[in-house]
N, C-alpha and C. Protein backbone atom coordinates (compact mmCIF):
# COMPACT_ATOMS: atom_id res chain seq x y z
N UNK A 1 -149.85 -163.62 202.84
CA UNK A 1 -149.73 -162.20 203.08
C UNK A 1 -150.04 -161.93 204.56
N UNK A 2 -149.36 -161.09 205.44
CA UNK A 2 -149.26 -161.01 206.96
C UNK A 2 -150.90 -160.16 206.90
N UNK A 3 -151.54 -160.10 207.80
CA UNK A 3 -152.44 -159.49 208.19
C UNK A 3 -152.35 -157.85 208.70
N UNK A 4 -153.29 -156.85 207.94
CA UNK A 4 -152.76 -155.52 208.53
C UNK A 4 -153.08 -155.53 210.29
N UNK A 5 -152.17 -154.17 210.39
CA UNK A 5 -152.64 -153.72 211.95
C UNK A 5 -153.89 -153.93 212.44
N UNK A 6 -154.91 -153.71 212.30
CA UNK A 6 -156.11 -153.37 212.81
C UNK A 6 -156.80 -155.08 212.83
N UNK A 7 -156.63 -155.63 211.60
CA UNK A 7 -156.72 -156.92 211.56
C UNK A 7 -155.93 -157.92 213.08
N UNK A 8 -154.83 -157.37 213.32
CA UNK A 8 -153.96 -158.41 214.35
C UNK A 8 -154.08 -157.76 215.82
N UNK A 9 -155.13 -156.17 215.96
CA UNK A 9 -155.46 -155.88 217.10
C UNK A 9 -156.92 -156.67 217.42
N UNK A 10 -157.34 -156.43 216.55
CA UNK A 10 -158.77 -157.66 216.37
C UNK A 10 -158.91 -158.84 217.15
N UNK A 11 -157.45 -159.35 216.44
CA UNK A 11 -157.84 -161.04 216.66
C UNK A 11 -157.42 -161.23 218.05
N UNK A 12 -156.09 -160.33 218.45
CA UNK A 12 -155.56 -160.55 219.84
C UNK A 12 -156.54 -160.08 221.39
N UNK A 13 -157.24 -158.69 220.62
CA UNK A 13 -158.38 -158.52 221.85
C UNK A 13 -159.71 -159.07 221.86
N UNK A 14 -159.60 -160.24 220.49
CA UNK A 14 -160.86 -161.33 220.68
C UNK A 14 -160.26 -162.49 221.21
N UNK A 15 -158.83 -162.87 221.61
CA UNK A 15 -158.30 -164.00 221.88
C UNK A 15 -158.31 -163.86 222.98
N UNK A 16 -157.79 -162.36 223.71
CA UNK A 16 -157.66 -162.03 224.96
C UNK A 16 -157.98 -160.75 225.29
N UNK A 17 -159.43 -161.36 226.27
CA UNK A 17 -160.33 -159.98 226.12
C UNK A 17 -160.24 -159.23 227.57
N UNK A 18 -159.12 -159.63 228.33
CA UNK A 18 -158.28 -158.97 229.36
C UNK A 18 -157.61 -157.53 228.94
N UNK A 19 -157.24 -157.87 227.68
CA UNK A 19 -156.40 -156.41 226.96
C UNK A 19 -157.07 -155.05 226.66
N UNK A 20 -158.33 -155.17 226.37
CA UNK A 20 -159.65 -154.43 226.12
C UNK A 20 -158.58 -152.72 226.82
N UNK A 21 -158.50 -152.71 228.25
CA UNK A 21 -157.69 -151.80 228.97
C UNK A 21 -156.52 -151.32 228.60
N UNK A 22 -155.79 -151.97 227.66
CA UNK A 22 -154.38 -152.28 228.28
C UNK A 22 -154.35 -150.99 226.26
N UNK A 23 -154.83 -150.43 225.58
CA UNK A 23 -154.48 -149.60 224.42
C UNK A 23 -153.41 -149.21 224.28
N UNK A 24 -152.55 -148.82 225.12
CA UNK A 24 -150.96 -147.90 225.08
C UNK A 24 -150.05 -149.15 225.03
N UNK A 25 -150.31 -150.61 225.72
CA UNK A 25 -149.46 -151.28 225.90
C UNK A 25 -149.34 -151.91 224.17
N UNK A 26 -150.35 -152.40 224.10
CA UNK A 26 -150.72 -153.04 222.81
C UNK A 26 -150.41 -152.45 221.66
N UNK A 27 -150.49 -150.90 221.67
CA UNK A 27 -149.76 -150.47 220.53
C UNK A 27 -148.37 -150.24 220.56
N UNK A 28 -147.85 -150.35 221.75
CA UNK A 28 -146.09 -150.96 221.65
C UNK A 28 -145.95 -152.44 220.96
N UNK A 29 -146.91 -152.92 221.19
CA UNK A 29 -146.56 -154.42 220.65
C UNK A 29 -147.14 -154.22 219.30
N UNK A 30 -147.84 -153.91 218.75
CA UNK A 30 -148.09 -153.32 217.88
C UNK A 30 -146.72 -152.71 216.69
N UNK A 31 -146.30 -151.95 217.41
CA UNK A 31 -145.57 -150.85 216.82
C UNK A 31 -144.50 -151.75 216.80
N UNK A 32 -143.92 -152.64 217.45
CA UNK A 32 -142.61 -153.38 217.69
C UNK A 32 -143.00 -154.49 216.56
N UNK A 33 -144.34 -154.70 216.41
CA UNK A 33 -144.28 -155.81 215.18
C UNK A 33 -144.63 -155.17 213.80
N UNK A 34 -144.33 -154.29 213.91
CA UNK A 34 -144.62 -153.42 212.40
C UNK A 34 -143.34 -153.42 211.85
N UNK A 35 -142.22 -153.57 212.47
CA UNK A 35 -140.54 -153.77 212.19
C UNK A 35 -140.26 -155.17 211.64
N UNK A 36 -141.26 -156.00 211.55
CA UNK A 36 -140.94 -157.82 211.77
C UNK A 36 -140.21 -158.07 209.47
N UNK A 37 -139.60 -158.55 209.82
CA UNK A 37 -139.17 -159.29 208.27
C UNK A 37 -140.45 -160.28 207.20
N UNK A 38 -140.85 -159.54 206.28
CA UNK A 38 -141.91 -159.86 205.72
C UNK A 38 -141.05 -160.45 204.81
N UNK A 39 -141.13 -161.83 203.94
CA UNK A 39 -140.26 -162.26 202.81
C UNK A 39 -140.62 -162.03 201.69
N UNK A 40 -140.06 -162.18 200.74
CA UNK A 40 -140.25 -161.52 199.70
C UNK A 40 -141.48 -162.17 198.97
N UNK A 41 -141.66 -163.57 198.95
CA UNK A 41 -143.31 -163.59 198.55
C UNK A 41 -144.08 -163.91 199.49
N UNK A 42 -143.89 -162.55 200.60
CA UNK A 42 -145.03 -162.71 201.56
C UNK A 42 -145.06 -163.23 202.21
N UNK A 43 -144.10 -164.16 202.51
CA UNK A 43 -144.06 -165.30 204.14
C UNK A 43 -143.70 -164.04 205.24
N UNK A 44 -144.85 -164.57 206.06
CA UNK A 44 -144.21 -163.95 207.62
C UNK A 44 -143.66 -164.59 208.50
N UNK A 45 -142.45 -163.76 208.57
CA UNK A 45 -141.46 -164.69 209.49
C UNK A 45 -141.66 -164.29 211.32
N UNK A 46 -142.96 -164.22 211.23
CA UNK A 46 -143.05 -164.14 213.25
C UNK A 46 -143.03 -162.89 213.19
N UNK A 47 -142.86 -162.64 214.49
CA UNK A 47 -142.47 -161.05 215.11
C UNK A 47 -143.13 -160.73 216.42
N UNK A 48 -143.43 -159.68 217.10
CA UNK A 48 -143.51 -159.46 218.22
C UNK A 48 -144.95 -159.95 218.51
N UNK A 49 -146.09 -159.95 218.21
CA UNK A 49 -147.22 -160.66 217.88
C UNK A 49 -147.17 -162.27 218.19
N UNK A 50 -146.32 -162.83 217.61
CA UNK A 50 -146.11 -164.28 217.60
C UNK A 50 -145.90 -164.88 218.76
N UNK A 51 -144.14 -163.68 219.42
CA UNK A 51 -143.39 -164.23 220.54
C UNK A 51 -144.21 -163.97 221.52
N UNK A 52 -145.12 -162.95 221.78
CA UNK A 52 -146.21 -162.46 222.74
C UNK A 52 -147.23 -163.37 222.92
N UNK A 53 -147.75 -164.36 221.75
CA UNK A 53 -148.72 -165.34 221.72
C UNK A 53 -148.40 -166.74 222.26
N UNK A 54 -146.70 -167.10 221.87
CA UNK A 54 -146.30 -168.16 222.46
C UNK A 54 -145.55 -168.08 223.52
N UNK A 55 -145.64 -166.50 224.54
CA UNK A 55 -145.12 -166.79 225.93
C UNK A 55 -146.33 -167.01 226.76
N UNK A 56 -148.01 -166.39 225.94
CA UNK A 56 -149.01 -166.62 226.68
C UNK A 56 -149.33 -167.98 227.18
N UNK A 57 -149.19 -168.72 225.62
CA UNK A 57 -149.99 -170.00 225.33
C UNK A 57 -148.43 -171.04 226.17
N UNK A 58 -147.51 -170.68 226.28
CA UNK A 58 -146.22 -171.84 226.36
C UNK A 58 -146.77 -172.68 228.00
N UNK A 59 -146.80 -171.10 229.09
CA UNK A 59 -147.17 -171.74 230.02
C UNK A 59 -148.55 -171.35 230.85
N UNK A 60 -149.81 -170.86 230.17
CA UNK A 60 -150.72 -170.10 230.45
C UNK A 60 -150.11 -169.18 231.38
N UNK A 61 -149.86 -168.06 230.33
CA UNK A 61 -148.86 -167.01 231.36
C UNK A 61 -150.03 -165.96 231.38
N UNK A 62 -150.08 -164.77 232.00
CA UNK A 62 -151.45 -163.81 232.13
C UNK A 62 -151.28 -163.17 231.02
N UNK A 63 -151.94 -162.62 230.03
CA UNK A 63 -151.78 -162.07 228.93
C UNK A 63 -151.44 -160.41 229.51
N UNK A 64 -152.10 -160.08 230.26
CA UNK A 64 -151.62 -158.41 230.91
C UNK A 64 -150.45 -158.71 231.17
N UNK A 65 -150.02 -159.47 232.35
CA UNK A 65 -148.58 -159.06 232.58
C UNK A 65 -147.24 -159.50 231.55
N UNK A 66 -147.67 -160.46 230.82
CA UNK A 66 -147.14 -160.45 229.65
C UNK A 66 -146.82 -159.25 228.95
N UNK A 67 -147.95 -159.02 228.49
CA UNK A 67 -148.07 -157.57 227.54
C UNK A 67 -147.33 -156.29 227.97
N UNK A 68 -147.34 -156.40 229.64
CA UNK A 68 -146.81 -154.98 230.24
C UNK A 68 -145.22 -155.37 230.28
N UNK A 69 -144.38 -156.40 230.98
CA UNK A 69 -143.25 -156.83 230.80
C UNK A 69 -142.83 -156.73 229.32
N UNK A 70 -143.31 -156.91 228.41
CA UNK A 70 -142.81 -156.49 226.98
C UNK A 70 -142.67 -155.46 226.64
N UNK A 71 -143.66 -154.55 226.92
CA UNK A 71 -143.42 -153.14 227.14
C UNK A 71 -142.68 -152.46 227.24
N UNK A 72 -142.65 -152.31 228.51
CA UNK A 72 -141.84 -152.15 229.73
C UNK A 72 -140.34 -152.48 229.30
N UNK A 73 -139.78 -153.65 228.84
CA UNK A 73 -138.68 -154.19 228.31
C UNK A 73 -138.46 -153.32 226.80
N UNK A 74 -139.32 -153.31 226.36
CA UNK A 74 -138.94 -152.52 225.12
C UNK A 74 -138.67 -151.12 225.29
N UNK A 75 -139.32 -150.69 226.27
CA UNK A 75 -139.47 -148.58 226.15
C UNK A 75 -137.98 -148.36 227.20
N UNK A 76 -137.40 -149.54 227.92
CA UNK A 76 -136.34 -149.64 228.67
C UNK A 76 -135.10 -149.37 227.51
N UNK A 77 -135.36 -150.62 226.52
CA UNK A 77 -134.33 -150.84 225.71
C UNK A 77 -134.18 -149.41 224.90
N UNK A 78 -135.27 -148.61 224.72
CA UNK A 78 -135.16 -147.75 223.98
C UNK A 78 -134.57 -146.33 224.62
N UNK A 79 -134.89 -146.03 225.89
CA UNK A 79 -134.17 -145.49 226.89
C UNK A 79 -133.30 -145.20 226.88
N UNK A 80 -132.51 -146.21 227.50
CA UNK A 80 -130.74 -146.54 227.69
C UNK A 80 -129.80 -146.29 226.21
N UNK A 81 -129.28 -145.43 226.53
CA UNK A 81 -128.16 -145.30 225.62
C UNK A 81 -127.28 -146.07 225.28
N UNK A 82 -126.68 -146.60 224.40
CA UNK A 82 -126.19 -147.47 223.68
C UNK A 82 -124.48 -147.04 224.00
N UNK A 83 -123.45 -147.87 225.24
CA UNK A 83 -122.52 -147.24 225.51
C UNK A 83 -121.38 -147.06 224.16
N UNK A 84 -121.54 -147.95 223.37
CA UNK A 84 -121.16 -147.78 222.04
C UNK A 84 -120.92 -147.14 221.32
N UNK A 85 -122.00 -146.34 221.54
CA UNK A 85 -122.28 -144.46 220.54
C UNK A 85 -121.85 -143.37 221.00
């Protein structure tokens, strides 16, 4: 069973206690992994949480500027109008 919200803000600002500051960013990442595909008996299949943990850990990347580039990339994507529509 995936771990609730408050549970996976926990573990990430005890993993990385740089973020302590960073509240607005984190609940984008947050909020972006609340969308993630839960399976039907409960396997979690990743999500924004995960990919955020293994761009930190891949090449000791800074966990802030991590966190803000995801952001940042997401509130972009959400922005821009979709020329499609």
């Amino acid at each position: 069973m995936p771990a609730f919200p408050w549970q996976i803000r926990a573990r990430i600002l005890d993993k990385y206690p740089s973020l302590k500051n960073k509240e607005t960013s984190l609940n984008v990442l947050l909020s972006i992994d609340d969308g993630r595909e839960v399976g039907f008996d409960g396997e979690d299949n990743g999500g924004a949480v995960e990919y955020f943990e293994n761009l930190c850990l891949s090449r000791k990347r800074d966990p802030v500027l991590v966190l803000n580039w995801y952001a940042y990339t997401h509130a972009m994507s959400q922005a821009i109008p979709d020329p499609g529509s």
